[in-house]
Protein backbone atom coordinates (compact mmCIF):
# COMPACT_ATOMS: atom_id res chain seq x y z
CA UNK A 1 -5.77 9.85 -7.23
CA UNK A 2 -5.91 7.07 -4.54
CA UNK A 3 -3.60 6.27 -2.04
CA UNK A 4 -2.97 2.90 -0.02
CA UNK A 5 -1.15 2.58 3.50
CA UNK A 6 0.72 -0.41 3.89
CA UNK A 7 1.85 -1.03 7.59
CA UNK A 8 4.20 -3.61 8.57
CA UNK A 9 6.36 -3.77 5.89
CA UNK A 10 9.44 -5.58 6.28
CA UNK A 11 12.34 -2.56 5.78
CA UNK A 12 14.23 -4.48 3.56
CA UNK A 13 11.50 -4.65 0.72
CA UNK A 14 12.22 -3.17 -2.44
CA UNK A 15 9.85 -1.13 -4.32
CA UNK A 16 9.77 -3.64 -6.93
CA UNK A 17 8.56 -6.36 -4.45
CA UNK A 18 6.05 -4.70 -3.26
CA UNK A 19 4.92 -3.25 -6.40
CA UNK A 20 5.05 -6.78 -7.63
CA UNK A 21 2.87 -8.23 -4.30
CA UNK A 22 0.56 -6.22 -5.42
CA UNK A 23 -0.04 -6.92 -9.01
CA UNK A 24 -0.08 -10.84 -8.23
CA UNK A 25 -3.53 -9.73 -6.10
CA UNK A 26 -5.49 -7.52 -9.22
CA UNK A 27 -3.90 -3.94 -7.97
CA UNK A 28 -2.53 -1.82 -10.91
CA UNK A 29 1.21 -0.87 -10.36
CA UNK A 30 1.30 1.93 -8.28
CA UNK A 31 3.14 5.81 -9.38
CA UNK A 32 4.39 6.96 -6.33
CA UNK A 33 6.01 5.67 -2.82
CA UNK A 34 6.67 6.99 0.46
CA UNK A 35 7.92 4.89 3.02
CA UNK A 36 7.48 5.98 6.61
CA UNK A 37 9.40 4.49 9.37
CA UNK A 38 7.64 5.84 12.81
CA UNK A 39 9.51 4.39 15.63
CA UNK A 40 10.68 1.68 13.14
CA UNK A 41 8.17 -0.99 15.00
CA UNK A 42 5.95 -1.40 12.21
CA UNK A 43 7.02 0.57 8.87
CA UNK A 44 5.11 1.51 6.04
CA UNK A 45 4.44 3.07 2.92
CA UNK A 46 2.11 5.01 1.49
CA UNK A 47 1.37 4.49 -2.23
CA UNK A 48 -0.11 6.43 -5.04
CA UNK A 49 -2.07 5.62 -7.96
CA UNK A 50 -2.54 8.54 -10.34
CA UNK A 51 -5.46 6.86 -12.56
CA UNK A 52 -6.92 4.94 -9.66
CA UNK A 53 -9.82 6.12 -7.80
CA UNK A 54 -10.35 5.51 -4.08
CA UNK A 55 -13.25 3.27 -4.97
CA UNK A 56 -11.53 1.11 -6.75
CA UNK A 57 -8.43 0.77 -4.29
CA UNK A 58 -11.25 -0.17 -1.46
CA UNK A 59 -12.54 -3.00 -3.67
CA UNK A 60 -9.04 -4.49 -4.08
CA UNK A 61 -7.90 -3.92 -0.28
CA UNK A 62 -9.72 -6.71 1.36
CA UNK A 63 -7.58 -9.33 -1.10
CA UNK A 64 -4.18 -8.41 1.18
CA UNK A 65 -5.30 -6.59 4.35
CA UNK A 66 -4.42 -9.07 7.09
CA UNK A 67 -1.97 -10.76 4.90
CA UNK A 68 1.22 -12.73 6.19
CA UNK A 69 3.61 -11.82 3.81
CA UNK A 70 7.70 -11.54 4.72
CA UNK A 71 7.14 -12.59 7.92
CA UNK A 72 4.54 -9.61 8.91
CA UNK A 73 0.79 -9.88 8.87
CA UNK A 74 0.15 -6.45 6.95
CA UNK A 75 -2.57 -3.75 7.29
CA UNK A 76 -3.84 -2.28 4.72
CA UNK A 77 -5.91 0.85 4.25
CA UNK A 78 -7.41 3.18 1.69
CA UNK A 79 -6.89 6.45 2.72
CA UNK A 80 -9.36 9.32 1.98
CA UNK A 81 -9.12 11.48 -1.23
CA UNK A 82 -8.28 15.30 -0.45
CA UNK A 83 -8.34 17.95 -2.55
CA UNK A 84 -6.31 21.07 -2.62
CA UNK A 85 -7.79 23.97 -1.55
C-alpha cells in the first residue's frame, strides 16, 4: 500500500476533486482519505492506494508537487511504507 500527503489543500475540496486532480496527472484513483487540519494554516490529506506501491507513487509525485492549484501551491510527498508488527 502507498500513501501520498497532500498539504495545502484548499478545505473546501471535495474528495472527488481531488481524486479527479489527480487522475488528470497519470495517478490511479486513490482508496482511502484522511484529511488533517493542524492549526487549519495549511490542511491536508493523506491518501491511500491499496494496489499502488510506494515506488510507483514517487515516480508520479514530481508531476504535482509544487503545483498551484485552487489558489495554493501544494506539497506533495510519498510517505514511507510500514508494516505491522
Amino acid at each position: 500500500m502507498g500513501m501520498l500527503w497532500v498539504a495545502n489543500v484548499e478545505t473546501e475540496t471535495t474528495d472527488d476533486e481531488i481524486d479527479e486532480f489527480l487522475c488528470e496527472y497519470g495517478f490511479p484513483h486513490f482508496d482511502t482519505i484522511e484529511r488533517i487540519s493542524g492549526t487549519g494554516r495549511r490542511p491536508a490529506v493523506v491518501l491511500g492506494f491499496d494496489e499502488v506501491t510506494t515506488h510507483v507513487l514517487r515516480h508520479l509525485q514530481p508531476r504535482v508537487h509544487s503545483m498551484f492549484w485552487k489558489e495554493r501551491t501544494l506539497t506533495v510527498h510519498v510517505m514511507a511504507e510500514h508494516r505491522a508488527s
